[in-house]
PDB file of N, CA and C in Angstrom:
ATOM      1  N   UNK A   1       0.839  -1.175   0.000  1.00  0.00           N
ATOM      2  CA  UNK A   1       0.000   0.000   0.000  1.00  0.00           C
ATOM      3  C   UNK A   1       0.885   1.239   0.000  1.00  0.00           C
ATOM      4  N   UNK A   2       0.823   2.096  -0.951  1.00  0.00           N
ATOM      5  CA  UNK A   2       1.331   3.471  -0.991  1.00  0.00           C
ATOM      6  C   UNK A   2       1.047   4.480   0.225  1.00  0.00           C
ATOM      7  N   UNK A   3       1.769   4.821   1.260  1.00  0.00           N
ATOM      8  CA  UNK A   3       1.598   5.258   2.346  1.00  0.00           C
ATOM      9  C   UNK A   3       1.605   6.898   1.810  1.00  0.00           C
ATOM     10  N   UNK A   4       0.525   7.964   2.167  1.00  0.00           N
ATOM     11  CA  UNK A   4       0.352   9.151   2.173  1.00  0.00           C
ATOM     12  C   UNK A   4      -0.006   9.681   3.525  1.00  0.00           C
ATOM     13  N   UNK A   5       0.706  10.663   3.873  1.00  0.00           N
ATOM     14  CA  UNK A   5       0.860  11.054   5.522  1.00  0.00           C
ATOM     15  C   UNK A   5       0.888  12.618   5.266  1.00  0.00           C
ATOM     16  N   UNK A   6       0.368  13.446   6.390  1.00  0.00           N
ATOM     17  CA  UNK A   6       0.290  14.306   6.030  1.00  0.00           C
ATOM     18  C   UNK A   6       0.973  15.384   6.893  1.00  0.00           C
ATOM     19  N   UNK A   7       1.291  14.289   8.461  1.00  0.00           N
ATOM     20  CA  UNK A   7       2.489  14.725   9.371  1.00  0.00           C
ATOM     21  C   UNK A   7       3.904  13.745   9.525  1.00  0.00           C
ATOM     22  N   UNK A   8       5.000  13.762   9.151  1.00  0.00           N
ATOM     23  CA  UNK A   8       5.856  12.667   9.418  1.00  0.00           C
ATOM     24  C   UNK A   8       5.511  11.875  10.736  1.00  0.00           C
ATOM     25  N   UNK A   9       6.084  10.633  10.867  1.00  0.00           N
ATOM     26  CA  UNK A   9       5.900   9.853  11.632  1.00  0.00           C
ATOM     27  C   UNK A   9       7.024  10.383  12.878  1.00  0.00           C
ATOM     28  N   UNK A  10       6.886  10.524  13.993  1.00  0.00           N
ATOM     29  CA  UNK A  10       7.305  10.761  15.110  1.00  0.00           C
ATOM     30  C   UNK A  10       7.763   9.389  16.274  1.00  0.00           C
ATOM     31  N   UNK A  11       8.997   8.792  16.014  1.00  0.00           N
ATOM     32  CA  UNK A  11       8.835   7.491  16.686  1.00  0.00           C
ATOM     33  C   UNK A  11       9.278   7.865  18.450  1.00  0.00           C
ATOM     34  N   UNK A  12       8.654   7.179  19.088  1.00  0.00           N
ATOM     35  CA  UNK A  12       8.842   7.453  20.933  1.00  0.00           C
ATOM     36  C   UNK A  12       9.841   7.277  21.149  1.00  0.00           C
ATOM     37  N   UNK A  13      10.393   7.801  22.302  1.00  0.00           N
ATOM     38  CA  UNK A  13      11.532   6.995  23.174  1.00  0.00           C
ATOM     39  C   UNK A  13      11.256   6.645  24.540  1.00  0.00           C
ATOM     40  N   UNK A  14       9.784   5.858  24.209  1.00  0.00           N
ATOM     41  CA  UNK A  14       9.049   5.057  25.241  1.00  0.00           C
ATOM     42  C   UNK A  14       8.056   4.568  24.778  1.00  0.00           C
ATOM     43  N   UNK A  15       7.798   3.445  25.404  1.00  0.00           N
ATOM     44  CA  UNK A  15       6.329   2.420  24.828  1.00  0.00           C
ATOM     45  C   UNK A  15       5.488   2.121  25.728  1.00  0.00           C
ATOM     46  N   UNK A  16       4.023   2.757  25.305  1.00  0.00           N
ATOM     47  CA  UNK A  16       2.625   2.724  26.138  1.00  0.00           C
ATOM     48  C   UNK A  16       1.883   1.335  25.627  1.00  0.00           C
ATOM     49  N   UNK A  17       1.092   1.246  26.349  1.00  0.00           N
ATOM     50  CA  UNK A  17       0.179   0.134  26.080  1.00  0.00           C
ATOM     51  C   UNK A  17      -1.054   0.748  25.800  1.00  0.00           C
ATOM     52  N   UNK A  18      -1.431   0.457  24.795  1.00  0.00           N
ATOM     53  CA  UNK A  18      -2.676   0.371  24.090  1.00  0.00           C
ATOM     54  C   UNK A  18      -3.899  -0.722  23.711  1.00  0.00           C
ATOM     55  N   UNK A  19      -5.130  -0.326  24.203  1.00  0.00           N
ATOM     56  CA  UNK A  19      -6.314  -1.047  24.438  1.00  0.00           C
ATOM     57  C   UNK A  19      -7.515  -0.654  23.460  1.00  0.00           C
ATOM     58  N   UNK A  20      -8.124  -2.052  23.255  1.00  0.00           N
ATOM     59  CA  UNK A  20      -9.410  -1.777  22.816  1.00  0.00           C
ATOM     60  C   UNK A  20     -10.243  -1.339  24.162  1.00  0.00           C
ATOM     61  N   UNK A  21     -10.473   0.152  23.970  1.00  0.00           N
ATOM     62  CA  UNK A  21     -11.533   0.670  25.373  1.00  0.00           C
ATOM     63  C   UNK A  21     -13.132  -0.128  25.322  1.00  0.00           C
ATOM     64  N   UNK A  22     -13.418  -0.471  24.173  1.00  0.00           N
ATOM     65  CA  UNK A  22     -14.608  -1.313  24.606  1.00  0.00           C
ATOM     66  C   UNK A  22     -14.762  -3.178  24.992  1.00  0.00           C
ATOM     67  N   UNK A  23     -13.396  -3.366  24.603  1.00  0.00           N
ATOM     68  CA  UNK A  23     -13.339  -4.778  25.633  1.00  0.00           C
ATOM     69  C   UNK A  23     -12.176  -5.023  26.442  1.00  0.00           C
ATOM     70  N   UNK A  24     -11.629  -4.032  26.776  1.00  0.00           N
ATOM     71  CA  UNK A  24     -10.277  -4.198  27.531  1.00  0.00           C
ATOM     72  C   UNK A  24      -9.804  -4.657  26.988  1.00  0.00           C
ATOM     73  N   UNK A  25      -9.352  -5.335  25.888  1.00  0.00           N
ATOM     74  CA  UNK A  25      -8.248  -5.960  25.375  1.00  0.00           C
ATOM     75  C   UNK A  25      -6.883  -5.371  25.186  1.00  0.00           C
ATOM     76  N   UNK A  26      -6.029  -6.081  25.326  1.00  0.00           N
ATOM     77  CA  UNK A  26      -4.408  -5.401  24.955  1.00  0.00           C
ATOM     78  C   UNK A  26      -3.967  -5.358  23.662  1.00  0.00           C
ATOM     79  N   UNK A  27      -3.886  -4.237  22.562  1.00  0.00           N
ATOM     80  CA  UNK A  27      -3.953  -4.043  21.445  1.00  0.00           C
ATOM     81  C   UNK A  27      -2.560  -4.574  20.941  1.00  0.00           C
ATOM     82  N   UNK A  28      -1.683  -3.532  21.960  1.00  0.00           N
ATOM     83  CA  UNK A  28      -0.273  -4.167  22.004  1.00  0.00           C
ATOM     84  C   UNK A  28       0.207  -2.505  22.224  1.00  0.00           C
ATOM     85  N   UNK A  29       1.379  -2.190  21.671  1.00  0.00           N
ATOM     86  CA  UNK A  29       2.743  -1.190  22.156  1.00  0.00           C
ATOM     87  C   UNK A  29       2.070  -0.101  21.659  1.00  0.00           C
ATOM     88  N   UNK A  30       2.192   1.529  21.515  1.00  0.00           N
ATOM     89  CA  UNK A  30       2.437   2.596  20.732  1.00  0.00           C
ATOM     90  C   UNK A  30       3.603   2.914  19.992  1.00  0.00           C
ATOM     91  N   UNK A  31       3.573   2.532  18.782  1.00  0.00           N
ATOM     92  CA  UNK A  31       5.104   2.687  18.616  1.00  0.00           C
ATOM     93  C   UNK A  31       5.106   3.780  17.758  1.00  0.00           C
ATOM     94  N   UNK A  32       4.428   5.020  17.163  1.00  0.00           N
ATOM     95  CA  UNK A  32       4.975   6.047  16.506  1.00  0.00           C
ATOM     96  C   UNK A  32       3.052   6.638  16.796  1.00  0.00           C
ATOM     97  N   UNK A  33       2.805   8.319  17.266  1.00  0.00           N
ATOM     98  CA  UNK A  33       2.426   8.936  16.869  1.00  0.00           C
ATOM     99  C   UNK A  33       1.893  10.335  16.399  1.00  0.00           C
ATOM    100  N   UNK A  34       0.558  10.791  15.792  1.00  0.00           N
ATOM    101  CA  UNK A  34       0.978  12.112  15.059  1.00  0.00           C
ATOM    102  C   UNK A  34      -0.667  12.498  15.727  1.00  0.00           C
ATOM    103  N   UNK A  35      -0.753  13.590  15.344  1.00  0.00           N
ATOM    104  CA  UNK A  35      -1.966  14.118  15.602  1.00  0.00           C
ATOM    105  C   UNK A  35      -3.348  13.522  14.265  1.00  0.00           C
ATOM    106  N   UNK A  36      -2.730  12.613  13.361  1.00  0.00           N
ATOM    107  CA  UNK A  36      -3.892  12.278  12.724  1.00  0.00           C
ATOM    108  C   UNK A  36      -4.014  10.830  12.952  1.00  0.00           C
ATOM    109  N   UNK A  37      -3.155  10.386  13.437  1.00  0.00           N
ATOM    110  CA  UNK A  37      -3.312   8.747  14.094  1.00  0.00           C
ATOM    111  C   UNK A  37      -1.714   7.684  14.337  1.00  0.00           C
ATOM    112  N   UNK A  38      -1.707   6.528  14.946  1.00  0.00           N
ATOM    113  CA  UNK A  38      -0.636   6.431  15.547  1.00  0.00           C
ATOM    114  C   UNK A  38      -0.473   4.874  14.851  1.00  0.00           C
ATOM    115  N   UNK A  39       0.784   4.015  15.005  1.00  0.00           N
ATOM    116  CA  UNK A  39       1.008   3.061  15.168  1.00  0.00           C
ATOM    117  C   UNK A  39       1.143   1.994  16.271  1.00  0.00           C
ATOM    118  N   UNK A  40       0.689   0.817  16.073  1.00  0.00           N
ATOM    119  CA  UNK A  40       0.533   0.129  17.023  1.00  0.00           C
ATOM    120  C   UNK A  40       1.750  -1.449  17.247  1.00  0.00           C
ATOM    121  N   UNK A  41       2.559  -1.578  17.479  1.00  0.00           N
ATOM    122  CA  UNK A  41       3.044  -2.708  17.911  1.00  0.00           C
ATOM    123  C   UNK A  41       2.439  -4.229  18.801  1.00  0.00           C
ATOM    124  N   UNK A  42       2.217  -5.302  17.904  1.00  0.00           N
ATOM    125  CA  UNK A  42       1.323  -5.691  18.460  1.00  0.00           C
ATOM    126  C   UNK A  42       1.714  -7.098  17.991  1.00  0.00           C
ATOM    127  N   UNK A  43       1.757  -8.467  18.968  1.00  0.00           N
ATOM    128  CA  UNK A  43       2.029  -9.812  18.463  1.00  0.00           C
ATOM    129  C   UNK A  43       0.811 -10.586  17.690  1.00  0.00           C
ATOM    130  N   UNK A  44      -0.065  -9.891  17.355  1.00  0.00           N
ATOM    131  CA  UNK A  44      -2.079 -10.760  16.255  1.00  0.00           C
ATOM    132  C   UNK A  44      -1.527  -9.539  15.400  1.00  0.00           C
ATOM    133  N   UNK A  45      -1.664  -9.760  14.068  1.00  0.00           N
ATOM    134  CA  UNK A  45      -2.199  -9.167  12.995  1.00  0.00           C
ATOM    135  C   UNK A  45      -3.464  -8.649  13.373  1.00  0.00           C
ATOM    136  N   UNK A  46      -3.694  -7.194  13.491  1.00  0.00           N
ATOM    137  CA  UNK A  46      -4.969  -6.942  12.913  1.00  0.00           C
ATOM    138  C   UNK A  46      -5.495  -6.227  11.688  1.00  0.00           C
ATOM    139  N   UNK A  47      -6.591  -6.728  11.188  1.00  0.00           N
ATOM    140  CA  UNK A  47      -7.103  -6.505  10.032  1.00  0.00           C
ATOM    141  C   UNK A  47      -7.085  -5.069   9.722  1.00  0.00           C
ATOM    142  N   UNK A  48      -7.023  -4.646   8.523  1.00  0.00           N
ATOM    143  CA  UNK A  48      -7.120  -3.521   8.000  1.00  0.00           C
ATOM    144  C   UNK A  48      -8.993  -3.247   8.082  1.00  0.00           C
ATOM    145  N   UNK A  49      -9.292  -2.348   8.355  1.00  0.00           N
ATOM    146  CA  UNK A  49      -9.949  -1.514   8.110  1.00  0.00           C
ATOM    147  C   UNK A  49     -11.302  -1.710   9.461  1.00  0.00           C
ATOM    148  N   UNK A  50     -10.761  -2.302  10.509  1.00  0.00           N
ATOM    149  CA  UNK A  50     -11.348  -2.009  11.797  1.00  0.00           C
ATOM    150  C   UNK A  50     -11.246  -1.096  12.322  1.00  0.00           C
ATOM    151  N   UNK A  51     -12.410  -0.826  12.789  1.00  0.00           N
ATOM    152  CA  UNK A  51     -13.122   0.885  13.475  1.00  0.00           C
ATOM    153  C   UNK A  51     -12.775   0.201  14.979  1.00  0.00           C
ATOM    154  N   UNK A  52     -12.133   1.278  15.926  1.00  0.00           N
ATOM    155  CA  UNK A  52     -12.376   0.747  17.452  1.00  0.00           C
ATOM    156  C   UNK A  52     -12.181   1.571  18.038  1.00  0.00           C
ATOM    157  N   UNK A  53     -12.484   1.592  19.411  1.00  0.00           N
ATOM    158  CA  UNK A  53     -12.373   2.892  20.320  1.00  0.00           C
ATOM    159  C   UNK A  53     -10.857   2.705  20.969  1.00  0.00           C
ATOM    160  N   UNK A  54      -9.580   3.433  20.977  1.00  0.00           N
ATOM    161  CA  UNK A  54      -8.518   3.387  21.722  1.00  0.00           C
ATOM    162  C   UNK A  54      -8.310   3.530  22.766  1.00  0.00           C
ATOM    163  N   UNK A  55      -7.361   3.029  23.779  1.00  0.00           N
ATOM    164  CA  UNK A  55      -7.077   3.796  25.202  1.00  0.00           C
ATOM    165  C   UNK A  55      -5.579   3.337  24.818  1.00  0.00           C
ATOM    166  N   UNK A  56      -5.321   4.692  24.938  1.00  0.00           N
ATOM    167  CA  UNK A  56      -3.537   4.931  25.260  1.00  0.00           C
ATOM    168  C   UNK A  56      -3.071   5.474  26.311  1.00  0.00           C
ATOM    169  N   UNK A  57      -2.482   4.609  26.668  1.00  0.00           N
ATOM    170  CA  UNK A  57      -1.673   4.976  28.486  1.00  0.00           C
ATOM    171  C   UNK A  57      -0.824   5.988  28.264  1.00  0.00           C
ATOM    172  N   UNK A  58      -0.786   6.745  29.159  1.00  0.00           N
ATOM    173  CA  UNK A  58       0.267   7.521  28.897  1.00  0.00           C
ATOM    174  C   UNK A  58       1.412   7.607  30.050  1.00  0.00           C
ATOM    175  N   UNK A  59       2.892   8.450  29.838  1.00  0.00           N
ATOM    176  CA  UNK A  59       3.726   8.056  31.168  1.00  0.00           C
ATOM    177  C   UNK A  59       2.992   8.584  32.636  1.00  0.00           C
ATOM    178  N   UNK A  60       3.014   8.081  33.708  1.00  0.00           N
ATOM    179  CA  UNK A  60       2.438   8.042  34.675  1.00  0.00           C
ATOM    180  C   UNK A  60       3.032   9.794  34.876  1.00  0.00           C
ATOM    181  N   UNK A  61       2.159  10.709  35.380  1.00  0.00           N
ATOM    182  CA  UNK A  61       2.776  12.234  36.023  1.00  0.00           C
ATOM    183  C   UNK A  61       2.959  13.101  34.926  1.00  0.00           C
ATOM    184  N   UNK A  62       3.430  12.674  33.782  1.00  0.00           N
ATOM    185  CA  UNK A  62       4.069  13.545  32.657  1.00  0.00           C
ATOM    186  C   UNK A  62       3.146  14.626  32.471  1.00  0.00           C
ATOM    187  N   UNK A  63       1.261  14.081  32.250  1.00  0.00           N
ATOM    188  CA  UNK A  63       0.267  15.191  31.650  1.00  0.00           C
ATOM    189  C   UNK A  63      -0.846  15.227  32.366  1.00  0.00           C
ATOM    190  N   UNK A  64      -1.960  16.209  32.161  1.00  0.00           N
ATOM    191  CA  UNK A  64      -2.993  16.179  33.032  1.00  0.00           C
ATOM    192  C   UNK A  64      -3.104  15.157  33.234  1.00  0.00           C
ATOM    193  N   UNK A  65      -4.060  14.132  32.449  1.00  0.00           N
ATOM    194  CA  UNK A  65      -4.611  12.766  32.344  1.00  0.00           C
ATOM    195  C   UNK A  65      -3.671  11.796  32.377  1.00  0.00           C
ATOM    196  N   UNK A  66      -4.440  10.450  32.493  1.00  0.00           N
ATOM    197  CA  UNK A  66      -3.205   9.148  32.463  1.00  0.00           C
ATOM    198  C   UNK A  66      -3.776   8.388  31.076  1.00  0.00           C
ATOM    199  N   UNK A  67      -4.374   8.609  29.957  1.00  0.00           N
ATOM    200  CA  UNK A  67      -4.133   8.324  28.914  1.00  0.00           C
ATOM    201  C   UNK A  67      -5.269   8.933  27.752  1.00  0.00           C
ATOM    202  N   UNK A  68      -5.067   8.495  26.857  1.00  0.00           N
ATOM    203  CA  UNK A  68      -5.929   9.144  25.626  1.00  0.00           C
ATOM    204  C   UNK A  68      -6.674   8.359  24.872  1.00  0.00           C
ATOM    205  N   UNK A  69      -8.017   8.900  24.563  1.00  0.00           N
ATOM    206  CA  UNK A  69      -8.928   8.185  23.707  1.00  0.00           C
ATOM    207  C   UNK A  69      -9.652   8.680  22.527  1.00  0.00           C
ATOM    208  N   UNK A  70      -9.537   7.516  21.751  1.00  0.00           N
ATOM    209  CA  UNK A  70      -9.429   8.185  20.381  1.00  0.00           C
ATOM    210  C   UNK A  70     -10.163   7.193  19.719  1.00  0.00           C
ATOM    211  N   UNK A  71     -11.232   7.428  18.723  1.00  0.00           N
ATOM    212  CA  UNK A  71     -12.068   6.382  18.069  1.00  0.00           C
ATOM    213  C   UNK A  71     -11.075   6.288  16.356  1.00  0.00           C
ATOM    214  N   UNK A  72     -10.657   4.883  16.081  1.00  0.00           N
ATOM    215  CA  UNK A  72      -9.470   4.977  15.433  1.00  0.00           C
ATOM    216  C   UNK A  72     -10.132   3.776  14.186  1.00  0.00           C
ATOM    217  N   UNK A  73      -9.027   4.226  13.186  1.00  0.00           N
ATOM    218  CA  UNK A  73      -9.358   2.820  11.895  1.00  0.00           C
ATOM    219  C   UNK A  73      -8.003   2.123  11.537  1.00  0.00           C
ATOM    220  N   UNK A  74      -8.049   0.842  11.524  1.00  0.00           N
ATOM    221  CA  UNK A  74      -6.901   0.360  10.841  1.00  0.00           C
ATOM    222  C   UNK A  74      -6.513   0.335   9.736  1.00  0.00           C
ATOM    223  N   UNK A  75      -5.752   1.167   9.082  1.00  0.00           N
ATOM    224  CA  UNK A  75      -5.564   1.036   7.765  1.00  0.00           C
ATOM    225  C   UNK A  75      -4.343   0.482   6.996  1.00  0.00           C
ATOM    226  N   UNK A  76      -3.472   0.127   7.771  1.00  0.00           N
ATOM    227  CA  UNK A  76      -2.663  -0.993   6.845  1.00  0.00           C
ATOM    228  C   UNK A  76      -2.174  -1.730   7.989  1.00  0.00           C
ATOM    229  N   UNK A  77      -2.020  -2.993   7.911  1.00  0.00           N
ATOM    230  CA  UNK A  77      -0.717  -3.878   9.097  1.00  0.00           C
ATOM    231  C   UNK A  77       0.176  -4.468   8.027  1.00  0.00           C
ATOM    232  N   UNK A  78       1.583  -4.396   8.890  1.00  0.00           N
ATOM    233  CA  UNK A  78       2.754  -5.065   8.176  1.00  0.00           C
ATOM    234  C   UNK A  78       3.894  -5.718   9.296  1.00  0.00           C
ATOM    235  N   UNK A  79       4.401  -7.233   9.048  1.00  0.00           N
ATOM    236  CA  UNK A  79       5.140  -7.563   9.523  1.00  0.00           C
ATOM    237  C   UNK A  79       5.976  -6.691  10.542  1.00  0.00           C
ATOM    238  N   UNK A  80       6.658  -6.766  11.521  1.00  0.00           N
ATOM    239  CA  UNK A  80       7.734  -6.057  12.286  1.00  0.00           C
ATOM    240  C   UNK A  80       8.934  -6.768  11.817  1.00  0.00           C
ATOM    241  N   UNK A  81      10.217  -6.013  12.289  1.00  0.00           N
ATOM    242  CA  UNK A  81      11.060  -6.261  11.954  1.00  0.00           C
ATOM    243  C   UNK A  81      10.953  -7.282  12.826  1.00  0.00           C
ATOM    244  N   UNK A  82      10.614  -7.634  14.128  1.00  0.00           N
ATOM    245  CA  UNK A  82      10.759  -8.504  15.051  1.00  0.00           C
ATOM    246  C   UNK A  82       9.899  -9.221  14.665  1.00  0.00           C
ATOM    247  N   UNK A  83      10.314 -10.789  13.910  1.00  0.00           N
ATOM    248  CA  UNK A  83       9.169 -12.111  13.345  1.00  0.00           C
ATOM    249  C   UNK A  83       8.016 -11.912  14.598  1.00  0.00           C
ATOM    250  N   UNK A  84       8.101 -11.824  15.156  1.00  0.00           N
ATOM    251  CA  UNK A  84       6.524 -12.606  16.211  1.00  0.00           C
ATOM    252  C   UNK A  84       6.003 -11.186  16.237  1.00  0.00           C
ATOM    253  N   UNK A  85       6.244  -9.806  16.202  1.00  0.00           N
ATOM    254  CA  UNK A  85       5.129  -9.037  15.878  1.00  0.00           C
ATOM    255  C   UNK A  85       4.434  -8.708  14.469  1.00  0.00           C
ATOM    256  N   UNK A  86       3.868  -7.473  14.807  1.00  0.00           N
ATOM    257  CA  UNK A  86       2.750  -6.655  13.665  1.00  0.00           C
ATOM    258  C   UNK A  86       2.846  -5.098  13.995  1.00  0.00           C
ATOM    259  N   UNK A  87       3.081  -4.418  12.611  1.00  0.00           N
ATOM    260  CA  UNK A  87       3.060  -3.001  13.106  1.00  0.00           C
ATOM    261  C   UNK A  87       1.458  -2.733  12.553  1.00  0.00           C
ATOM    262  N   UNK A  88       0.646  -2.016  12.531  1.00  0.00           N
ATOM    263  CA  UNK A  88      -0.910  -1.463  12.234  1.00  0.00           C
ATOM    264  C   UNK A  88      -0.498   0.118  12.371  1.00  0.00           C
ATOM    265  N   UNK A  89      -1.228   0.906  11.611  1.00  0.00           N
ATOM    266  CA  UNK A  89      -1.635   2.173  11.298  1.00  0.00           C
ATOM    267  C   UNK A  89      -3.008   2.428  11.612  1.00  0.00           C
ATOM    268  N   UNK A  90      -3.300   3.189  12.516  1.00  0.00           N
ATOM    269  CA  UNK A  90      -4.410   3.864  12.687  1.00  0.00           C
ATOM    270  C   UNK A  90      -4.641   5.259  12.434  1.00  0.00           C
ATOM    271  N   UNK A  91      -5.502   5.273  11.929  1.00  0.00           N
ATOM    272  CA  UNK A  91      -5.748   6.586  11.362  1.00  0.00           C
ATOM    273  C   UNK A  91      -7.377   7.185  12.066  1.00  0.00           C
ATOM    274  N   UNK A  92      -7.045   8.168  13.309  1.00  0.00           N
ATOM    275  CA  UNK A  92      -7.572   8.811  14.295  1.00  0.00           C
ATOM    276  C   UNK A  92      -9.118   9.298  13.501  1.00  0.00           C
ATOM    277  N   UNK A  93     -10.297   8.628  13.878  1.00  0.00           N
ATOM    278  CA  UNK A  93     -11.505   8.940  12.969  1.00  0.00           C
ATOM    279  C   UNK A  93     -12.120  10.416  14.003  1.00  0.00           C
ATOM    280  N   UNK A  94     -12.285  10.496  15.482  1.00  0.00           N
ATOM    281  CA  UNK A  94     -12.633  10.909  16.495  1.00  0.00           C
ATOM    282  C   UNK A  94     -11.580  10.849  17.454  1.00  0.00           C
ATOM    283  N   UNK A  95     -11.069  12.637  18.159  1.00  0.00           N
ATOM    284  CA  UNK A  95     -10.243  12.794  18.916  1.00  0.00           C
ATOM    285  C   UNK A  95     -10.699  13.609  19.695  1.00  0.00           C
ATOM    286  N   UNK A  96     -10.025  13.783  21.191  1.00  0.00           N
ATOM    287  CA  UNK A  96     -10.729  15.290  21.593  1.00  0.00           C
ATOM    288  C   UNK A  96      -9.826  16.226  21.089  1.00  0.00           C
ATOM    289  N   UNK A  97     -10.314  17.374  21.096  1.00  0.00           N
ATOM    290  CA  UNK A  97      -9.234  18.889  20.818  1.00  0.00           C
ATOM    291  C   UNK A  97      -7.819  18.727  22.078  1.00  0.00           C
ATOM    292  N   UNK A  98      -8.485  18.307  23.352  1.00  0.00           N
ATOM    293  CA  UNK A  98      -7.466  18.212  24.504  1.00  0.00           C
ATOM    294  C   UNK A  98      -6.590  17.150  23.846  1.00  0.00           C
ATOM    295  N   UNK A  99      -6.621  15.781  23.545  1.00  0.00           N
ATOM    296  CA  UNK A  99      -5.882  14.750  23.541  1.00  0.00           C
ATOM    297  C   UNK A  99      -4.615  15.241  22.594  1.00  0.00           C
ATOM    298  N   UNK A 100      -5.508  16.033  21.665  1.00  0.00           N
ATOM    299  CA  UNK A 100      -4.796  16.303  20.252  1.00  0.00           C
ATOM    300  C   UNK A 100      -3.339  17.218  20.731  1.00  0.00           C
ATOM    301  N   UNK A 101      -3.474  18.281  21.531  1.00  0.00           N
ATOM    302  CA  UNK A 101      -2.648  18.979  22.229  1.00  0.00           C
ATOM    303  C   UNK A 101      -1.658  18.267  23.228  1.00  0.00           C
ATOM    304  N   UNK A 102      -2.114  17.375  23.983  1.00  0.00           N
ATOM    305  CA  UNK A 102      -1.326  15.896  24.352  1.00  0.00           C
ATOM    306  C   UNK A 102      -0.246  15.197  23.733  1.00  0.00           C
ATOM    307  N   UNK A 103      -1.021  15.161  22.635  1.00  0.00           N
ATOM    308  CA  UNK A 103      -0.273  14.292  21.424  1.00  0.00           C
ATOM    309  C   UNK A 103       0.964  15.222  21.129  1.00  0.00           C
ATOM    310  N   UNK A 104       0.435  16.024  20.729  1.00  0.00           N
ATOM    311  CA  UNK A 104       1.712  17.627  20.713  1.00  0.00           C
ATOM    312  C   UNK A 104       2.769  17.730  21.492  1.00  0.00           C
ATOM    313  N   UNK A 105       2.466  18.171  22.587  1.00  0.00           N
ATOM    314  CA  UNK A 105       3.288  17.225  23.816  1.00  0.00           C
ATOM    315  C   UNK A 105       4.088  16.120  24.198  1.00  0.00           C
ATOM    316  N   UNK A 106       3.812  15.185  23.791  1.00  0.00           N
ATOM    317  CA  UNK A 106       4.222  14.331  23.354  1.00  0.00           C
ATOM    318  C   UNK A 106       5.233  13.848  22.484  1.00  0.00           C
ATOM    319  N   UNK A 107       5.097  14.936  21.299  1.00  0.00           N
ATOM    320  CA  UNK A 107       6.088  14.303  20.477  1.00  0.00           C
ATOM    321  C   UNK A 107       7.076  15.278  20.564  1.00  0.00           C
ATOM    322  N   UNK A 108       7.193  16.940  21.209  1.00  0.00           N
ATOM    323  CA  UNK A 108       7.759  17.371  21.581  1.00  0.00           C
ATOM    324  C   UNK A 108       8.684  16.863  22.513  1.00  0.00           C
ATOM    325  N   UNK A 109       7.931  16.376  23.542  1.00  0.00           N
ATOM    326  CA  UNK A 109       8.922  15.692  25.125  1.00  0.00           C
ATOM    327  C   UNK A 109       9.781  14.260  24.297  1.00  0.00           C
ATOM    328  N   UNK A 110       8.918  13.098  23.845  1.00  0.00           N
ATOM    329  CA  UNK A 110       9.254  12.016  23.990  1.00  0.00           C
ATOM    330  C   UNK A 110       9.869  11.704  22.107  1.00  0.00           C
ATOM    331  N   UNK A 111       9.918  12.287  21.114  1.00  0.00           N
ATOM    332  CA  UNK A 111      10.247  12.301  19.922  1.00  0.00           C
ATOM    333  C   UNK A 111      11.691  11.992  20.029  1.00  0.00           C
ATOM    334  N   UNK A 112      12.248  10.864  18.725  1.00  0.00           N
ATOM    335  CA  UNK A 112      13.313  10.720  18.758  1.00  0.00           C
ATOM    336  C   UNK A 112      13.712  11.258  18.042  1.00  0.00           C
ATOM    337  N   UNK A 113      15.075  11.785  18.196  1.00  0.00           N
ATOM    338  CA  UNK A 113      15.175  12.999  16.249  1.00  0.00           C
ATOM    339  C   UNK A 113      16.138  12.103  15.970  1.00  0.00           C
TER     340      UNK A 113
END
């Protein structure tokens, strides 16, 4: 798939855990994101083009809140460099204005250059 982005990718220099907020499930890692949606590190393939509600942890103290929620779509998964994972692209359908400023934050504090 031809990847079109419209903020570069911002990779962490820390990894949150990320959940499906409507069944608790463990999605898997945060491993890169932007204010229009993030990547996910994760050992299941998930399918392209699932709608789900997110919860992203965030570092404990760093920001107001202790994580962010975001109604998100999968739009591509691809192998990791590491055989037993999956990287996924989500692309942020529903955010708050606050989270979004978070996110900002975020890649300011925790961005690797």
């Amino acid at each position: 798939m031809d990847e079109r982005r419209k903020q570069s990718r911002k990779y962490l220099g820390f990894f949150t855990r990320v959940f499906n907020r409507d069944t608790g499930a463990l999605l898997g890692n945060l491993g890169d994101i932007t204010v229009d949606g993030a990547m996910v590190i994760s050992q299941k393939p998930i399918p392209t083009g699932v709608t789900c509600n997110l919860r992203i942890d965030l570092p404990e103290t760093a920001f107001a809140k202790d994580h962010l929620d975001a109604k998100a779509q999968s739009i591509w998964c691809k192998p990791d460099i590491v055989p037993e994972y999956h990287n996924t692209g989500f692309k942020f359908l529903e955010i708050d204005t606050q989270d979004i400023q978070i996110i900002q934050q975020i890649i300011r504090k925790y961005m690797i250059r």
